[in-house]
N, C-alpha and C. Protein backbone atom coordinates (compact mmCIF):
# COMPACT_ATOMS: atom_id res chain seq x y z
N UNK A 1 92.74 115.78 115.52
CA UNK A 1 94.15 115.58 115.76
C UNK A 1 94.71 116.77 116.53
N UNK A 2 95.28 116.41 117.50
CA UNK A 2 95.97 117.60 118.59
C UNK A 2 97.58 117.47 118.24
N UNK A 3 98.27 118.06 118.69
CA UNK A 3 99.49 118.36 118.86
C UNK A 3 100.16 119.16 119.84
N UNK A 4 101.24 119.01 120.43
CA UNK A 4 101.73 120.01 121.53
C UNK A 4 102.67 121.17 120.77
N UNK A 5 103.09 121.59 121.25
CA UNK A 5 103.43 123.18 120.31
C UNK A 5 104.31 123.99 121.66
N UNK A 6 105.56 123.98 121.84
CA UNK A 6 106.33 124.37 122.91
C UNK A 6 107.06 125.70 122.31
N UNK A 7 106.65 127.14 123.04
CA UNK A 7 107.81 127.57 122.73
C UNK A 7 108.64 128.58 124.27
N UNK A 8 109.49 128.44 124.38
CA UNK A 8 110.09 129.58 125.82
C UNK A 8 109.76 128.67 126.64
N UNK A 9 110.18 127.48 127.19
CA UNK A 9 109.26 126.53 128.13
C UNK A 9 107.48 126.89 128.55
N UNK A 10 106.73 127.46 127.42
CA UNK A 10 105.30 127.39 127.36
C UNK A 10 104.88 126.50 126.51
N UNK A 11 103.60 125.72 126.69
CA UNK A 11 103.27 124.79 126.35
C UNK A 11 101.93 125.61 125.56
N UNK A 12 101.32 125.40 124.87
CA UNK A 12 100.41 125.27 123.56
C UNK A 12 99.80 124.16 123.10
N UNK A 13 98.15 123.96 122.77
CA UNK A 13 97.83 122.92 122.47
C UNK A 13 97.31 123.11 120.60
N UNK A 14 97.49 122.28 120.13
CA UNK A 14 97.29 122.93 118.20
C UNK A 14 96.68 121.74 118.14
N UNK A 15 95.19 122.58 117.35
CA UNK A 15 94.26 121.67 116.93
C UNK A 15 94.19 121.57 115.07
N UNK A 16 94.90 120.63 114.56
CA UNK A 16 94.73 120.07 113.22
C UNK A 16 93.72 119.97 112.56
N UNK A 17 94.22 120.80 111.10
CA UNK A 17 93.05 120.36 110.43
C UNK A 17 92.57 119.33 109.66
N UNK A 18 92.02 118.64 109.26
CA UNK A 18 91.54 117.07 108.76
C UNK A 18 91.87 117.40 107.51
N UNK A 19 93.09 117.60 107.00
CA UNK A 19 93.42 117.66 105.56
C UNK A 19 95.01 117.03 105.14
N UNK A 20 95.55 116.93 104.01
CA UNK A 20 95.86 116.21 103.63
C UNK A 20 97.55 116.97 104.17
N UNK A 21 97.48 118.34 104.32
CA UNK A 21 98.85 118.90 104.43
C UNK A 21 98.83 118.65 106.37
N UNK A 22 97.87 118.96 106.98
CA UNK A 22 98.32 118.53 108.31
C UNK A 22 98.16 117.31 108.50
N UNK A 23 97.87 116.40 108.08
CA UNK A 23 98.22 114.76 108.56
C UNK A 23 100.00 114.40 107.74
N UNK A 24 100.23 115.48 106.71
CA UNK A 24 101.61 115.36 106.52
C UNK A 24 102.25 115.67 107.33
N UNK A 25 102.13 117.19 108.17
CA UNK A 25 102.75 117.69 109.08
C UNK A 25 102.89 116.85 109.86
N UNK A 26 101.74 116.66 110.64
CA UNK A 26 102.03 115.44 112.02
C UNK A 26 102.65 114.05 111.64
N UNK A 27 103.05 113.99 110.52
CA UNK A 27 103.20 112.37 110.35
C UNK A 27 104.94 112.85 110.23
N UNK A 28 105.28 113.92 110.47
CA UNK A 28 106.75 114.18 110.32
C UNK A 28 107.63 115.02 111.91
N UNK A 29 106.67 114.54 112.46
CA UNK A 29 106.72 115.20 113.96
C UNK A 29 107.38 113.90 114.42
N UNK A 30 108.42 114.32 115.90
CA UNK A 30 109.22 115.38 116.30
C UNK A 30 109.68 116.95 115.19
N UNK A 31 109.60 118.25 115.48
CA UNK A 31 109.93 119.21 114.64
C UNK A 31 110.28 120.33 115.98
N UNK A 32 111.45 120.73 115.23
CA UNK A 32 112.24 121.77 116.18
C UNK A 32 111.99 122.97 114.99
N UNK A 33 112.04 124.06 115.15
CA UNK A 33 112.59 125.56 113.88
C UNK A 33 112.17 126.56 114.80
N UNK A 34 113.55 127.37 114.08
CA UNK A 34 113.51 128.47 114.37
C UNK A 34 113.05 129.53 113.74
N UNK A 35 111.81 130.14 114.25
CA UNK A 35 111.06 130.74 113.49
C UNK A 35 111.00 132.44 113.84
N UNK A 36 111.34 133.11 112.64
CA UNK A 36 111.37 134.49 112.21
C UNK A 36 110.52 135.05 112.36
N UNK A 37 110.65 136.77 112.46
CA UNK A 37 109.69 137.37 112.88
C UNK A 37 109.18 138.32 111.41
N UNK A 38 108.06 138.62 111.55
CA UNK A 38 107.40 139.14 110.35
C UNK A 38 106.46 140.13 110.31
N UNK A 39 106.63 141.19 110.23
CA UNK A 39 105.40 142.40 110.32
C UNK A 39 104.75 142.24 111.63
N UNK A 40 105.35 141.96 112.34
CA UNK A 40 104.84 142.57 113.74
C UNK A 40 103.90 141.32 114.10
N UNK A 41 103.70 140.70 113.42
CA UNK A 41 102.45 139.79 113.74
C UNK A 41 102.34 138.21 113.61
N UNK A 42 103.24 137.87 113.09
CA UNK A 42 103.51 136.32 112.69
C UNK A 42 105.10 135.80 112.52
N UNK A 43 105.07 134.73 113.10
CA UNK A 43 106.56 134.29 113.01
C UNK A 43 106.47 132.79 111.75
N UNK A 44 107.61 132.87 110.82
CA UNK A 44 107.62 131.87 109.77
C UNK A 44 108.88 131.42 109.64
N UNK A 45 108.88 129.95 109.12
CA UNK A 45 110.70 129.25 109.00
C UNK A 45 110.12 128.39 107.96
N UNK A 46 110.83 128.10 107.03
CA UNK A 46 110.97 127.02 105.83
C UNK A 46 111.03 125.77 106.71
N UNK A 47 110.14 124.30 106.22
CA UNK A 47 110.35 123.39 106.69
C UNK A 47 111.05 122.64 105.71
N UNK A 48 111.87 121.36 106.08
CA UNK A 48 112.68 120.87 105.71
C UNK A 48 112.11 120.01 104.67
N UNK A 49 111.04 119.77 104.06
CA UNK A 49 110.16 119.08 103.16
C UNK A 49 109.02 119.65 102.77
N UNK A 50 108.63 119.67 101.79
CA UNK A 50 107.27 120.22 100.69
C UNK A 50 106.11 119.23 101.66
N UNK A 51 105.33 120.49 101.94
CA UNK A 51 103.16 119.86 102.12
C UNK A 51 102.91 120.11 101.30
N UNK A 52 101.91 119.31 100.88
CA UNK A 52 100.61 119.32 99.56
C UNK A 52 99.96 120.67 100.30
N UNK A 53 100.04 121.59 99.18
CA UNK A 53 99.52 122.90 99.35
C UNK A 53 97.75 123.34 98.80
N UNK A 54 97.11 123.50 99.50
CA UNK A 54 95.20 123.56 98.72
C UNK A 54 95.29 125.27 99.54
N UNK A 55 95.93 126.42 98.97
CA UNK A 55 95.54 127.69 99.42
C UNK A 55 94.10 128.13 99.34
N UNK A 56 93.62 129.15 100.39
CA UNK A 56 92.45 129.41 100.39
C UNK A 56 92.72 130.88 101.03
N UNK A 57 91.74 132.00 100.59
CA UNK A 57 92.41 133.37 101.05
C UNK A 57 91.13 133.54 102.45
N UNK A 58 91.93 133.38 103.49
CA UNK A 58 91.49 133.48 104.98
C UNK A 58 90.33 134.87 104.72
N UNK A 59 91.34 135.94 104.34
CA UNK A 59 90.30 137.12 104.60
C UNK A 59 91.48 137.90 106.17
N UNK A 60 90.31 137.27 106.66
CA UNK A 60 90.65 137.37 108.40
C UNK A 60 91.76 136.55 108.75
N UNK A 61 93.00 136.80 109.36
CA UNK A 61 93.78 135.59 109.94
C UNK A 61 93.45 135.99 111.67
N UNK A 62 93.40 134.70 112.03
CA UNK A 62 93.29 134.79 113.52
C UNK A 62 94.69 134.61 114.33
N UNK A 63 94.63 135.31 115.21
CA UNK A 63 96.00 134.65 116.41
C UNK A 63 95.79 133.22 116.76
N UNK A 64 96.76 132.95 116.95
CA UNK A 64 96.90 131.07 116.55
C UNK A 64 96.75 130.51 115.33
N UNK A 65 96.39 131.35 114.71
CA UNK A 65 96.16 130.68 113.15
C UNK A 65 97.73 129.63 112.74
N UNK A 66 97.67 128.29 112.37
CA UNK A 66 98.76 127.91 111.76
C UNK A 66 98.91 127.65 110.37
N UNK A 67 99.23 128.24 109.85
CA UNK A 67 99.26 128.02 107.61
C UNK A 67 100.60 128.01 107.37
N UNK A 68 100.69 127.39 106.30
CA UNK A 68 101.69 126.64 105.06
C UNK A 68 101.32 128.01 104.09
N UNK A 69 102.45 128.34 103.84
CA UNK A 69 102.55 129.99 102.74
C UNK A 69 103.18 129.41 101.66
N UNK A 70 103.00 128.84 100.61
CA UNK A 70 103.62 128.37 99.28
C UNK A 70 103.73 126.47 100.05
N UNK A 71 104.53 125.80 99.95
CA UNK A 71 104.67 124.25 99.77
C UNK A 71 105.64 124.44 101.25
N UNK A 72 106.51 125.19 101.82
CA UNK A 72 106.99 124.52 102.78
C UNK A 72 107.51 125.78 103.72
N UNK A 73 106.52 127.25 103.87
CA UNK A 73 107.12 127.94 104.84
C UNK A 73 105.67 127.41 105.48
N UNK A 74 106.10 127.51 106.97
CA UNK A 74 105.19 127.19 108.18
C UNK A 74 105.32 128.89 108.74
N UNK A 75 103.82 129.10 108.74
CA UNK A 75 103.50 130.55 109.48
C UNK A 75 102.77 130.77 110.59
N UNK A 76 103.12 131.35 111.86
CA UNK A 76 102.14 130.75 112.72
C UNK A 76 102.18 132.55 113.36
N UNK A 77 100.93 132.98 113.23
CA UNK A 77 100.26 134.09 113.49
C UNK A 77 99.69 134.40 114.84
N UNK A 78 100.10 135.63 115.46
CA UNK A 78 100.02 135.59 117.06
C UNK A 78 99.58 136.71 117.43
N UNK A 79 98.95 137.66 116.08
CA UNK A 79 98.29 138.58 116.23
C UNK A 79 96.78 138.24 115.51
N UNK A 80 95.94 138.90 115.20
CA UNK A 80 94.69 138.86 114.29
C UNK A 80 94.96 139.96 113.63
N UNK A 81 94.57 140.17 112.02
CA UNK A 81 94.74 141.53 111.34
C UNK A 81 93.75 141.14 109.97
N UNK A 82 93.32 141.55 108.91
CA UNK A 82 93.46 141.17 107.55
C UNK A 82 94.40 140.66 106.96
N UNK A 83 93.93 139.77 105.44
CA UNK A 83 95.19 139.76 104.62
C UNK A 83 94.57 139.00 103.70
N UNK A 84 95.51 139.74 102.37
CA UNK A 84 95.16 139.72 101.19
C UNK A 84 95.64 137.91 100.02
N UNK A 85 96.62 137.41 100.99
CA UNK A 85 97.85 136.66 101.34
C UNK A 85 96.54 135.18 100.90
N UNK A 86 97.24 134.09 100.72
CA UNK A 86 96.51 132.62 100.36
C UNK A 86 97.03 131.84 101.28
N UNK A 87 96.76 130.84 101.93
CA UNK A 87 97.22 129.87 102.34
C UNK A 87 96.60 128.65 102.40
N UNK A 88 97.39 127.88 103.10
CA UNK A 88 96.81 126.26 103.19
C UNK A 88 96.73 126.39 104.67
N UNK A 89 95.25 125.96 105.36
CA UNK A 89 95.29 125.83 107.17
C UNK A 89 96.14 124.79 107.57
N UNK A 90 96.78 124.44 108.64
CA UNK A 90 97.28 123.21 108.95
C UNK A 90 96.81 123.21 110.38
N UNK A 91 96.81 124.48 111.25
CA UNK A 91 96.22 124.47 112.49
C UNK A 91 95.44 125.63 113.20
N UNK A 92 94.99 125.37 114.27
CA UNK A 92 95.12 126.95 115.11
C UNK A 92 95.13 126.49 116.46
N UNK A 93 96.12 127.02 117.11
CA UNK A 93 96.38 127.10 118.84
C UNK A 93 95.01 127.37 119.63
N UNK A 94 95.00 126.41 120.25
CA UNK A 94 93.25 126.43 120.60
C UNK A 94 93.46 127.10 121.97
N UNK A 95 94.29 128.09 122.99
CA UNK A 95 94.13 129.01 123.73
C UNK A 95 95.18 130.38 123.51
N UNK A 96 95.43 130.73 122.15
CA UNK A 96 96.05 132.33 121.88
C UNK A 96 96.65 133.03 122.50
N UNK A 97 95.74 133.18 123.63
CA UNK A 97 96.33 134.68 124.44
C UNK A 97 97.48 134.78 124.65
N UNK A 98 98.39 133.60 125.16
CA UNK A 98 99.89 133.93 125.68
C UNK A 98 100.66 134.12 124.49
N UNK A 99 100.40 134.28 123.35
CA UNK A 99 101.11 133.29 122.04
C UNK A 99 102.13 135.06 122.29
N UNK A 100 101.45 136.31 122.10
CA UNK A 100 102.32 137.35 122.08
C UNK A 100 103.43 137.95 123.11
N UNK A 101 103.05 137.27 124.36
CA UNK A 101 104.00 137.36 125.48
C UNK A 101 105.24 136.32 125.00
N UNK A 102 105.17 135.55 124.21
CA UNK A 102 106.59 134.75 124.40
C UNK A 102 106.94 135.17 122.50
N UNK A 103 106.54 135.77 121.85
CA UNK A 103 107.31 136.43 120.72
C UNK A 103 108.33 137.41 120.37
N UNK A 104 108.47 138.10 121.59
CA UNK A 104 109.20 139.08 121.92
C UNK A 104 110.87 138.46 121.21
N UNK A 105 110.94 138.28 120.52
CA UNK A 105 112.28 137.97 120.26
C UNK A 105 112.11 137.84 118.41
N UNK A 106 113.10 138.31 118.20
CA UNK A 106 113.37 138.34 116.63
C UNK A 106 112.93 136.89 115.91
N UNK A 107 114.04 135.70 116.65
CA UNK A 107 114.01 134.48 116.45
C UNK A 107 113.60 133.60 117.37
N UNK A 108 112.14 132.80 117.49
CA UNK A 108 112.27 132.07 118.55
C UNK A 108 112.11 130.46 118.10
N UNK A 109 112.22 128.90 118.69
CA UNK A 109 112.63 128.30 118.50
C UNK A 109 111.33 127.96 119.01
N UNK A 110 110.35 126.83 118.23
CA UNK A 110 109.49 126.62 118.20
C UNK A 110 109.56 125.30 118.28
N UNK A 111 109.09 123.90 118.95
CA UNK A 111 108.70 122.42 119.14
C UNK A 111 107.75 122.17 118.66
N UNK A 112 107.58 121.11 118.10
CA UNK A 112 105.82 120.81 117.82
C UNK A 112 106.24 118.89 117.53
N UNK A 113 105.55 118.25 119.19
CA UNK A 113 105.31 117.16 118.99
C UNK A 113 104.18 116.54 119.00
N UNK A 114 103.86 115.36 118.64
CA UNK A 114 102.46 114.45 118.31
C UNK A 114 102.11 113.86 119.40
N UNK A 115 102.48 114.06 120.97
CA UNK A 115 102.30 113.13 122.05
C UNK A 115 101.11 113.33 122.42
C-alpha cells in the first residue's frame, strides 16, 4: 500500500505497513495536520481518531520513519537517531533525503492522500 504524503508543495511517496493501524490510517485518507516540531528531529500532531496501537521499541528510528506514539499522535521522523520510545509502524517515506529541507519551520502542514 502506497500513499502520497505532500508537504511545502513537495511530494513524498509512503510505503505502508500491512497492519491493522495503517490500513486504518489509509482507510481515513484525505488527511490534512499540522504537525509540530520535536527535538530537532521529528514532527508530531494528534489525529482526529484512535489506531489500534501493537507498539514495538524500534531501537533505531530511521528518517522517514512513520509511527503512531500512544493510539492517535502521528510521528513522522526526518532525522535517524536512537530511542528508547515504543511505537506502532504505520509507514516510512521511501526517498528521505529532502524530508529535512522542508522542516525548517516550527509548524508545518502535512497532506497525506490514498491516490
Amino acid at each position: 500500500m502506497m500513499v502520497t504524503m505532500n508537504i511545502n508543495d513537495q511530494q513524498f511517496v509512503v510505503r505502508l505497513h500491512n497492519s491493522p493501524a495503517a490500513k486504518a490510517f489509509v482507510n481515513a485518507l484525505p488527511l490534512q495536520l499540522g504537525m509540530d516540531e520535536l527535538n530537532g528531529n521529528e514532527k508530531f500532531a494528534d489525529l482526529p481518531y484512535d489506531l489500534l496501537s501493537d507498539p514495538v521499541h524500534p531501537g533505531a528510528i530511521q528518517a522517514g520513519d512513520l509511527m503512531l506514539y500512544g493510539t492517535h499522535t502521528l510521528v513522522l521522523f526526518y532525522e535517524s537517531f536512537q530511542s528508547s520510545y515504543r511505537y506502532t509502524p504505520i509507514g516510512k517515506v521511501i526517498n528521505p533525503e529532502n524530508l529535512p529541507a522542508v522542516m525548517v519551520r516550527k509548524r508545518v502542514w502535512v497532506g497525506f492522500n490514498d491516490d
